[in-house]
PDB file of N, CA and C in Angstrom:
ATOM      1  N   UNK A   1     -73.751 -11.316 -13.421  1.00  0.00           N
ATOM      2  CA  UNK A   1     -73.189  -9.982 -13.445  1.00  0.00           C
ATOM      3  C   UNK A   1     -71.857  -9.992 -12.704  1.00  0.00           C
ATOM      4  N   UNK A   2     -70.690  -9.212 -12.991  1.00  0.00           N
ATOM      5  CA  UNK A   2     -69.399  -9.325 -12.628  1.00  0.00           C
ATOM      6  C   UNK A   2     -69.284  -7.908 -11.933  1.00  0.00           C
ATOM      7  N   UNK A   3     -68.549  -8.174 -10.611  1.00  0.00           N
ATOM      8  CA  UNK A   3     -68.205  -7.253 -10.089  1.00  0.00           C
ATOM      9  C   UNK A   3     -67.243  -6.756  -9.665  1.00  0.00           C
ATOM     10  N   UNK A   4     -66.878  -5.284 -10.170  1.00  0.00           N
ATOM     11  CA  UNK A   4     -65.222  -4.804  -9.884  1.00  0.00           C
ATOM     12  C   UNK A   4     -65.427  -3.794  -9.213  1.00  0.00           C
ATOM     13  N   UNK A   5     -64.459  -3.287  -8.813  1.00  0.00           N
ATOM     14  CA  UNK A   5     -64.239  -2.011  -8.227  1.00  0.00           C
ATOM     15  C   UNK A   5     -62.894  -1.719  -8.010  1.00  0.00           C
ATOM     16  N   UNK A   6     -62.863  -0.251  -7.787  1.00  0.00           N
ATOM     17  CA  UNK A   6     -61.749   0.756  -8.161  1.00  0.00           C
ATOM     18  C   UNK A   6     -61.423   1.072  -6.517  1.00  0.00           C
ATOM     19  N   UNK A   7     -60.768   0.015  -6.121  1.00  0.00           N
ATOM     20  CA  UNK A   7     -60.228   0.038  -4.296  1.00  0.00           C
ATOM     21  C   UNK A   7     -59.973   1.195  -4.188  1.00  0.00           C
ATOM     22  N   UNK A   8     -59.225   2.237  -5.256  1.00  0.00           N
ATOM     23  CA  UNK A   8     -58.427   3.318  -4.858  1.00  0.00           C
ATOM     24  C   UNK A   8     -59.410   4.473  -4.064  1.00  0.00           C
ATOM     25  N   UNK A   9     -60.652   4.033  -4.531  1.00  0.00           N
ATOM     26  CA  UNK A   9     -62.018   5.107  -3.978  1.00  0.00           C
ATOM     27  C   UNK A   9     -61.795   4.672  -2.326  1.00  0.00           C
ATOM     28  N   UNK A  10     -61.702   3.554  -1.812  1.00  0.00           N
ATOM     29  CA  UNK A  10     -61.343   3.371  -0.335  1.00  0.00           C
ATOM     30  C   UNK A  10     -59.839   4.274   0.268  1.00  0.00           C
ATOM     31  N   UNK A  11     -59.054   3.874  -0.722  1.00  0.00           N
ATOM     32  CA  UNK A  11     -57.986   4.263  -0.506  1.00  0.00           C
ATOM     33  C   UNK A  11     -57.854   6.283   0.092  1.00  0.00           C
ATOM     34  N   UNK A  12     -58.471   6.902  -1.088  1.00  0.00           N
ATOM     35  CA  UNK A  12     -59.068   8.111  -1.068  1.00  0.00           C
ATOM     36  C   UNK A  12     -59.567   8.672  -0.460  1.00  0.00           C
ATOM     37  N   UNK A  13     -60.312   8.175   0.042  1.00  0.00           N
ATOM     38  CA  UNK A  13     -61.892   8.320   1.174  1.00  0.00           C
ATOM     39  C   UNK A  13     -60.693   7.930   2.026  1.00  0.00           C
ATOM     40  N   UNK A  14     -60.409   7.392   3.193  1.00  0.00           N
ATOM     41  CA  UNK A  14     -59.116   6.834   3.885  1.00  0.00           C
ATOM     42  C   UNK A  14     -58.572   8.142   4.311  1.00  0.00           C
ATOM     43  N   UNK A  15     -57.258   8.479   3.172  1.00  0.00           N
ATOM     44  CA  UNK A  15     -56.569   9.231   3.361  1.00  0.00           C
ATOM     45  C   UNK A  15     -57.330  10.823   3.794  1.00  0.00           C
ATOM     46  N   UNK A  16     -58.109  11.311   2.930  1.00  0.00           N
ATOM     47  CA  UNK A  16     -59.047  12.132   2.993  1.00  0.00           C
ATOM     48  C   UNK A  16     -59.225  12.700   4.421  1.00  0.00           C
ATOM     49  N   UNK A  17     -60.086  11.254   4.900  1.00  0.00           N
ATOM     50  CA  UNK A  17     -60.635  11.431   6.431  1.00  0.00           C
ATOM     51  C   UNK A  17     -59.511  11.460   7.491  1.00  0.00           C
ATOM     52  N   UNK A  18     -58.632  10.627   7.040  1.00  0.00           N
ATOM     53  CA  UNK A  18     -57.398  10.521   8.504  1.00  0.00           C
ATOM     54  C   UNK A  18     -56.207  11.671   7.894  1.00  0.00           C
ATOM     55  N   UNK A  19     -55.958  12.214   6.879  1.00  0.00           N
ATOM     56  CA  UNK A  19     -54.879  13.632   7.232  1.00  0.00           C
ATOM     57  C   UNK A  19     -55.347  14.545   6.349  1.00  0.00           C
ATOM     58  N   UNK A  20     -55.769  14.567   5.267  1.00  0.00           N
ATOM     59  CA  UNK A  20     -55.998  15.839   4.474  1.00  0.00           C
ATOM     60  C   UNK A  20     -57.716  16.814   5.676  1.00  0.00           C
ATOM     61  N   UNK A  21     -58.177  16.392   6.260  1.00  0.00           N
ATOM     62  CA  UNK A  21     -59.547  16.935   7.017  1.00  0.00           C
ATOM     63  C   UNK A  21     -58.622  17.413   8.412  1.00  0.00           C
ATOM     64  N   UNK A  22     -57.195  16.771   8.455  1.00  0.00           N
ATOM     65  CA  UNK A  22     -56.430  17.002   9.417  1.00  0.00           C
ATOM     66  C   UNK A  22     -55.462  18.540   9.206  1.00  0.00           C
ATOM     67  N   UNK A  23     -54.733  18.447   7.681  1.00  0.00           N
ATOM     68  CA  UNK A  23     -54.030  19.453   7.378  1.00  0.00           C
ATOM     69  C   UNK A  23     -54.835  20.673   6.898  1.00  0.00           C
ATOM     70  N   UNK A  24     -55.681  20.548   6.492  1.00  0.00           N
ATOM     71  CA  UNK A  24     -56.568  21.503   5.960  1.00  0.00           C
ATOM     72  C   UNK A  24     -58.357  21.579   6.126  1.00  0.00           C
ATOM     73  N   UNK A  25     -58.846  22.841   6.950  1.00  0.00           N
ATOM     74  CA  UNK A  25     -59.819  22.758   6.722  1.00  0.00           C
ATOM     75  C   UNK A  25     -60.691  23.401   5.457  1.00  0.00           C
ATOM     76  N   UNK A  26     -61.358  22.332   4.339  1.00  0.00           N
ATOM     77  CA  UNK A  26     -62.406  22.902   3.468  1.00  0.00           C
ATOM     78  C   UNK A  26     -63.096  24.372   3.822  1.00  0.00           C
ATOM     79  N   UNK A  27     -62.949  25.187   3.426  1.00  0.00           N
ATOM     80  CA  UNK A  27     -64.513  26.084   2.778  1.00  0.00           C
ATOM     81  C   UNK A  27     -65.761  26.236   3.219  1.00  0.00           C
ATOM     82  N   UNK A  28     -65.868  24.628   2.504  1.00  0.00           N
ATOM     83  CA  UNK A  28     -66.984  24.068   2.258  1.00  0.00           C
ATOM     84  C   UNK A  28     -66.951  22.511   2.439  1.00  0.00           C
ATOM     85  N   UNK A  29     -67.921  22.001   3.231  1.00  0.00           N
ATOM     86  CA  UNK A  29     -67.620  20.640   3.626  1.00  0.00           C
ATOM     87  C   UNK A  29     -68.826  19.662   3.147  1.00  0.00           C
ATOM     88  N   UNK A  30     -69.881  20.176   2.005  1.00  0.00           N
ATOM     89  CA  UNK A  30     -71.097  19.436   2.239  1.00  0.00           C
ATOM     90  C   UNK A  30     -70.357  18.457   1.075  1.00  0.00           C
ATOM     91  N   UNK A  31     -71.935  17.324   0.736  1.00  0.00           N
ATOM     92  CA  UNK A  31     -71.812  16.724  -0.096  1.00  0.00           C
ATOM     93  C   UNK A  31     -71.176  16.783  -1.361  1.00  0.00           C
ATOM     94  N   UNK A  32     -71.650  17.507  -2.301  1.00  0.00           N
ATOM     95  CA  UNK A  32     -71.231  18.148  -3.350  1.00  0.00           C
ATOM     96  C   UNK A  32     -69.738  18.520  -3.375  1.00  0.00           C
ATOM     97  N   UNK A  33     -69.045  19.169  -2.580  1.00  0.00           N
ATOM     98  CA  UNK A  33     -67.777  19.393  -2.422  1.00  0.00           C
ATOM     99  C   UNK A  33     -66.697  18.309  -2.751  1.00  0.00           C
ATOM    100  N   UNK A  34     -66.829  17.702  -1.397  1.00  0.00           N
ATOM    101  CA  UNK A  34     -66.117  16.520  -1.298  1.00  0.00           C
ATOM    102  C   UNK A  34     -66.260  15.623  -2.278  1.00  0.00           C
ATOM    103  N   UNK A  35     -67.349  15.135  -2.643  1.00  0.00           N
ATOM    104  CA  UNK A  35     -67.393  14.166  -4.241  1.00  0.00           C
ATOM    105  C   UNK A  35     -66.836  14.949  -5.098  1.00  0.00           C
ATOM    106  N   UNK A  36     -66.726  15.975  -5.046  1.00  0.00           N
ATOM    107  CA  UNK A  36     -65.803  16.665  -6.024  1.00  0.00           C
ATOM    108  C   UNK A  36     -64.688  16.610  -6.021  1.00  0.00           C
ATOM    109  N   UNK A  37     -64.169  16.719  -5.023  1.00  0.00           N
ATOM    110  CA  UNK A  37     -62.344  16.325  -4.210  1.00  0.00           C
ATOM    111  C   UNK A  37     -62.491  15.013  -4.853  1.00  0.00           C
ATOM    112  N   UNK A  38     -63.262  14.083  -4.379  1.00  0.00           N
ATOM    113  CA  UNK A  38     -62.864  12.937  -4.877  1.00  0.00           C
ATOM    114  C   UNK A  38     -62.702  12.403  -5.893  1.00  0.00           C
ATOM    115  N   UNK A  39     -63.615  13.035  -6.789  1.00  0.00           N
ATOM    116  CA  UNK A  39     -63.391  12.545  -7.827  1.00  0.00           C
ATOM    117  C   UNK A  39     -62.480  13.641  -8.995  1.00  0.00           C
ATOM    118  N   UNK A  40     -61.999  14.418  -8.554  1.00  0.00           N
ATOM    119  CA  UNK A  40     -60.852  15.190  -9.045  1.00  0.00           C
ATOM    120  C   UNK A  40     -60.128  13.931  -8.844  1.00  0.00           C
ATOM    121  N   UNK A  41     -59.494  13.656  -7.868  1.00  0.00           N
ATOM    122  CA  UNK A  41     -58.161  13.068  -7.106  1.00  0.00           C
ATOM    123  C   UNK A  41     -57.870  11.519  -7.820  1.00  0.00           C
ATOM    124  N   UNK A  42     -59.312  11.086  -7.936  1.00  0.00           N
ATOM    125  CA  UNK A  42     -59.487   9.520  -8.189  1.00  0.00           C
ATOM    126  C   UNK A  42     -59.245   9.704  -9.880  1.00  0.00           C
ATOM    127  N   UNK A  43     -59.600  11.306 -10.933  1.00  0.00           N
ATOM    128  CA  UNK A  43     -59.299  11.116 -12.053  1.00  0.00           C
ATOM    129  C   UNK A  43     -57.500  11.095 -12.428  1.00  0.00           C
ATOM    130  N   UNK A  44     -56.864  11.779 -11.034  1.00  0.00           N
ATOM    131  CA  UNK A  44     -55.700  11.764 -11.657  1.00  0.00           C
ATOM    132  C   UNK A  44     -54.346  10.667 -10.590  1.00  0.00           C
ATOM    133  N   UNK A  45     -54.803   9.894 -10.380  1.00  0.00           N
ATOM    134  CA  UNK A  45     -54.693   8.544  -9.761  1.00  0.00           C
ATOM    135  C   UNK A  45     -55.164   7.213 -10.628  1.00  0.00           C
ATOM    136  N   UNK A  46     -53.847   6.457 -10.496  1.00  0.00           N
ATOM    137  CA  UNK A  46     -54.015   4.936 -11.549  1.00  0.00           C
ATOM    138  C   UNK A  46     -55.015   3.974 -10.300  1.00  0.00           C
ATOM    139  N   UNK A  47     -56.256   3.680 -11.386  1.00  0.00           N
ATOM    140  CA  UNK A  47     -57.147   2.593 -10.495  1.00  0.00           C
ATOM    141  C   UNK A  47     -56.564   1.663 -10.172  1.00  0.00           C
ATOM    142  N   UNK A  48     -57.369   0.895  -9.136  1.00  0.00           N
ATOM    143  CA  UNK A  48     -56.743  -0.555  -8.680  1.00  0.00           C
ATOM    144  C   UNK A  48     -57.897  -1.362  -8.659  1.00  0.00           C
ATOM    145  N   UNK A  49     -58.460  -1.683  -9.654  1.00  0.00           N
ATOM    146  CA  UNK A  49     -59.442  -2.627  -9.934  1.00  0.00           C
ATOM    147  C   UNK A  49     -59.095  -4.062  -9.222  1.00  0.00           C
ATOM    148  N   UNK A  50     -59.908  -4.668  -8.267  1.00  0.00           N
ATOM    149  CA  UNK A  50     -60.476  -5.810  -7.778  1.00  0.00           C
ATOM    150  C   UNK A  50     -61.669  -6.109  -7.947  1.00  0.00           C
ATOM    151  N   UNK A  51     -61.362  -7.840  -8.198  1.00  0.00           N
ATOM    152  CA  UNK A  51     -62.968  -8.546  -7.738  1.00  0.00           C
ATOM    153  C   UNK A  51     -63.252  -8.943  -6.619  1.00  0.00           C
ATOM    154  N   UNK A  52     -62.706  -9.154  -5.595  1.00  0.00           N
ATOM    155  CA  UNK A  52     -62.953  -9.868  -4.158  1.00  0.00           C
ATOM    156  C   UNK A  52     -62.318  -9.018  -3.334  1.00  0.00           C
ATOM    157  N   UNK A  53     -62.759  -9.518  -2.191  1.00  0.00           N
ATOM    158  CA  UNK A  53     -62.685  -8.375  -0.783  1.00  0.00           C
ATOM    159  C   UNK A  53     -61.427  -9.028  -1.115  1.00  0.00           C
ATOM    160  N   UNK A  54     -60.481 -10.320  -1.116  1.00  0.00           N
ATOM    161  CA  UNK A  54     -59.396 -10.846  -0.676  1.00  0.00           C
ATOM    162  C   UNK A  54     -58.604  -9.679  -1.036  1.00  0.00           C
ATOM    163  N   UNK A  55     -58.472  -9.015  -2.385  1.00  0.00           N
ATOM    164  CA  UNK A  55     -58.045  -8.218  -3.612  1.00  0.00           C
ATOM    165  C   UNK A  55     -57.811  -6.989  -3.370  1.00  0.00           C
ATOM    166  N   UNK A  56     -59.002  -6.608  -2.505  1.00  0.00           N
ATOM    167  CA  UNK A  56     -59.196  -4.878  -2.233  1.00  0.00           C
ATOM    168  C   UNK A  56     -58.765  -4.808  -0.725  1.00  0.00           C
ATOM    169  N   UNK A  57     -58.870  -5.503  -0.155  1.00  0.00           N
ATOM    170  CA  UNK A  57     -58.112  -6.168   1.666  1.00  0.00           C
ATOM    171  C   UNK A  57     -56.118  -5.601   0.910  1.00  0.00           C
ATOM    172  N   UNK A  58     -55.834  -6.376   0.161  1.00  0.00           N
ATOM    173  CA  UNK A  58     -54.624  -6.720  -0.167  1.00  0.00           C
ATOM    174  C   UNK A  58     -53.708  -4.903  -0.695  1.00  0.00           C
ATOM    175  N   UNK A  59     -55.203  -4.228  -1.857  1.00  0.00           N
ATOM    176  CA  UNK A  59     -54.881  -3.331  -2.325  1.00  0.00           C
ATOM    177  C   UNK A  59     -54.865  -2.225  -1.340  1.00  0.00           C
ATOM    178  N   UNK A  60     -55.768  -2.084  -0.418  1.00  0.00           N
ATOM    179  CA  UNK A  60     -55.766  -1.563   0.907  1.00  0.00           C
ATOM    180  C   UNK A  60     -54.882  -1.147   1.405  1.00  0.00           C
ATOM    181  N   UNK A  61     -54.100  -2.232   1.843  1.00  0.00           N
ATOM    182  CA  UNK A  61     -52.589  -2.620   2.579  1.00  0.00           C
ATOM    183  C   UNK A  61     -51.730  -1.678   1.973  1.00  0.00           C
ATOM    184  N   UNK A  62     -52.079  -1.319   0.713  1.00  0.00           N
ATOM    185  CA  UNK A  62     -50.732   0.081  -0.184  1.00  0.00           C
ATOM    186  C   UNK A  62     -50.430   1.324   0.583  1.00  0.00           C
ATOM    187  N   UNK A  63     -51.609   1.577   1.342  1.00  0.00           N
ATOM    188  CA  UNK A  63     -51.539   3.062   1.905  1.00  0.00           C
ATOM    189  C   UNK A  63     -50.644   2.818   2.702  1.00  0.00           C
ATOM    190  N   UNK A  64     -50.028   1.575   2.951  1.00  0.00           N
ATOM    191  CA  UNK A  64     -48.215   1.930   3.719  1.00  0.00           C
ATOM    192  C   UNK A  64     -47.720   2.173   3.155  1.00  0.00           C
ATOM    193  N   UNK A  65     -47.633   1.725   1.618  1.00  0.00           N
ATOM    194  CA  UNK A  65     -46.779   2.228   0.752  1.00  0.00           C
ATOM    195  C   UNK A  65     -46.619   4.032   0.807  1.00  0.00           C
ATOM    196  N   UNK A  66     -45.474   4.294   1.295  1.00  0.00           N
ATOM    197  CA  UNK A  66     -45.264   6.036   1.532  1.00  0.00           C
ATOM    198  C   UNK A  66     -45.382   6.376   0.431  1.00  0.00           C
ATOM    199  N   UNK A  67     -44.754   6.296  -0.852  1.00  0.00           N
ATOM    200  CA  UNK A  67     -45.085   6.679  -1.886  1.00  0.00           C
ATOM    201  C   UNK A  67     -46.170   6.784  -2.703  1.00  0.00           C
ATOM    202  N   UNK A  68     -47.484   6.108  -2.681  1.00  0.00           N
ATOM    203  CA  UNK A  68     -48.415   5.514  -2.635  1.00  0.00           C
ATOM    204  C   UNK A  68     -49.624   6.805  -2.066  1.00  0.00           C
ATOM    205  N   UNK A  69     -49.162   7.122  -1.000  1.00  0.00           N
ATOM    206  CA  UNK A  69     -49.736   7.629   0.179  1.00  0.00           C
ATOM    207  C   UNK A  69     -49.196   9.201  -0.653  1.00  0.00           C
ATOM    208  N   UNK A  70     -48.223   9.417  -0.575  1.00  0.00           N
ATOM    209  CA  UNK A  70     -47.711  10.831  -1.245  1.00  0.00           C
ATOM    210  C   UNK A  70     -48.507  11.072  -1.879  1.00  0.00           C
ATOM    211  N   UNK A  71     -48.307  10.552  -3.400  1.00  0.00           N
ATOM    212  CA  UNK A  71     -49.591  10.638  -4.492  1.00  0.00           C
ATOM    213  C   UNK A  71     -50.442  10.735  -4.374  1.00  0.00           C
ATOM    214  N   UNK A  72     -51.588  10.122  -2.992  1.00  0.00           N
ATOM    215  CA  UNK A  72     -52.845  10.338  -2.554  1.00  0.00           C
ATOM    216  C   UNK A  72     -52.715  11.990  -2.136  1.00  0.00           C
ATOM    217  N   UNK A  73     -52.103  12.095  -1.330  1.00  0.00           N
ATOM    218  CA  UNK A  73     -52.437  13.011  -0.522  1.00  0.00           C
ATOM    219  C   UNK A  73     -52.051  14.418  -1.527  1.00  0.00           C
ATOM    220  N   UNK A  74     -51.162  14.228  -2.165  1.00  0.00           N
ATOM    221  CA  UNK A  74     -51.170  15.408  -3.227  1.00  0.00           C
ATOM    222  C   UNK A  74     -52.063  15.794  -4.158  1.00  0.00           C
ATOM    223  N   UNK A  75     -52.474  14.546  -4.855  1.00  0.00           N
ATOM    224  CA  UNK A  75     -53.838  14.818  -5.752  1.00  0.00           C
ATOM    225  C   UNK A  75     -54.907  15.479  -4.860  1.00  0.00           C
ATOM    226  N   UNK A  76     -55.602  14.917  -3.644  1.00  0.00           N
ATOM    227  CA  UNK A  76     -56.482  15.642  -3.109  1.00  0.00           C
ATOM    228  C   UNK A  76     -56.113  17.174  -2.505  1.00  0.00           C
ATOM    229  N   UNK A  77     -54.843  17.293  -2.333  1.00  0.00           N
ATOM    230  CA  UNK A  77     -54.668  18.627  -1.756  1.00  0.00           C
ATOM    231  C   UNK A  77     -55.233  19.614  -3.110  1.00  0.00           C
ATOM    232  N   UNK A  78     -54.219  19.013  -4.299  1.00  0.00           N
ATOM    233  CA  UNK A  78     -54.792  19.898  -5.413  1.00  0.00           C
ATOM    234  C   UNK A  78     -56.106  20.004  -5.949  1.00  0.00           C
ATOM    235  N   UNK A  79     -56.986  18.959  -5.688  1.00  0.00           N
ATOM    236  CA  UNK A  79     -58.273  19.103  -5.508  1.00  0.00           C
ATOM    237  C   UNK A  79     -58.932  19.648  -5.280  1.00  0.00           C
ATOM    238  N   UNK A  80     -58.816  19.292  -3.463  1.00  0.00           N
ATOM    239  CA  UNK A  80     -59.330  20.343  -2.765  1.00  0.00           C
ATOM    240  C   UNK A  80     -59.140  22.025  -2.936  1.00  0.00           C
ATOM    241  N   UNK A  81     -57.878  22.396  -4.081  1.00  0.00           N
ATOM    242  CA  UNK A  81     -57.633  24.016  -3.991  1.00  0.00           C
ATOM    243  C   UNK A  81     -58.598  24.506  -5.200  1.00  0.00           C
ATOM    244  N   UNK A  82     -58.411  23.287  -5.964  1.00  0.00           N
ATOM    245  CA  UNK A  82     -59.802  23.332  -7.188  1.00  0.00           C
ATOM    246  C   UNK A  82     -61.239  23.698  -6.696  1.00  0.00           C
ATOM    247  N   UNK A  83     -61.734  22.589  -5.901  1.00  0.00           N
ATOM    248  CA  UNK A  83     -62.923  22.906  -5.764  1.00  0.00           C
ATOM    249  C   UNK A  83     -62.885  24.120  -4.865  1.00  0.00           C
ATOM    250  N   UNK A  84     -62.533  24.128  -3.545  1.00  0.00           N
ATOM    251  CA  UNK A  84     -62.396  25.271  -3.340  1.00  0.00           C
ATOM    252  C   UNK A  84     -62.631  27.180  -4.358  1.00  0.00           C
ATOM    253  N   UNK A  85     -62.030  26.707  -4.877  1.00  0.00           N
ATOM    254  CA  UNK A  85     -61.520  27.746  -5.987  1.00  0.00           C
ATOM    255  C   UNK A  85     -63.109  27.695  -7.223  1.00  0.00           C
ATOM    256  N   UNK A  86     -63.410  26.942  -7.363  1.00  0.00           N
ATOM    257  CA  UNK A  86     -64.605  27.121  -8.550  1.00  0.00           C
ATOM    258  C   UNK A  86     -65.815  25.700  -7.789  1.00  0.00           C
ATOM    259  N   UNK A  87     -66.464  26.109  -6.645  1.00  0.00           N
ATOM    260  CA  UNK A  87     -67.460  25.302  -5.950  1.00  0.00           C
ATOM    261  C   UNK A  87     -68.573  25.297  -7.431  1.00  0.00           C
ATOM    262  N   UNK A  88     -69.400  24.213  -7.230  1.00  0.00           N
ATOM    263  CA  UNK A  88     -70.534  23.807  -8.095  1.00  0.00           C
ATOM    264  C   UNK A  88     -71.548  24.764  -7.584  1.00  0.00           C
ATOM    265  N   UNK A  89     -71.753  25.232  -6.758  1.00  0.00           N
ATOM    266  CA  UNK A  89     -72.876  25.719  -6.015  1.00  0.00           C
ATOM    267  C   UNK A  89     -72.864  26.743  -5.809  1.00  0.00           C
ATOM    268  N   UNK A  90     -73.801  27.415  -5.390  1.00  0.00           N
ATOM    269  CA  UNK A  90     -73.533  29.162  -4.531  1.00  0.00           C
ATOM    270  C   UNK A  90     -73.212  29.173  -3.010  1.00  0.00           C
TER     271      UNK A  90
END
């Protein structure tokens, strides 16, 4: 069995926890929410598929990339105004 993954979900989760939980507080903070942020953010963000930690270590390293980092942090802001705005739940 072959295994990949979409680093950018680290990347996400990352940014998330160290400035967007910083600039803005959620609503709503449970489970449901936030996988929702995330995966808003992660649909409108180009993956970075790796097979090895060496790969996703390397892809990691982008969130210096400022530009990189912009794009993160904008998709989840707009996210977050989404879910916010139409929660799954009551």
């Amino acid at each position: 069995m072959r295994h990949v993954r979409n680093a950018m979900e680290s990347i996400v989760e990352y940014i998330y926890e160290s400035e967007i939980t910083r600039l803005h507080k959620m609503k709503c903070n449970c489970d449901q929410c936030v996988s929702d942020v995330f995966a808003l953010a992660l649909n409108h963000l180009p993956p970075r598929y790796v097979s090895t930690s060496v790969g996703e270590a390397f892809v990691e390293t982008m969130v210096m990339d400022i530009q990189l980092k912009l794009d993160v942090v904008r998709e989840l802001m707009m996210a977050v105004v989404t879910v916010e705005n139409n929660p799954r739940h009551d």
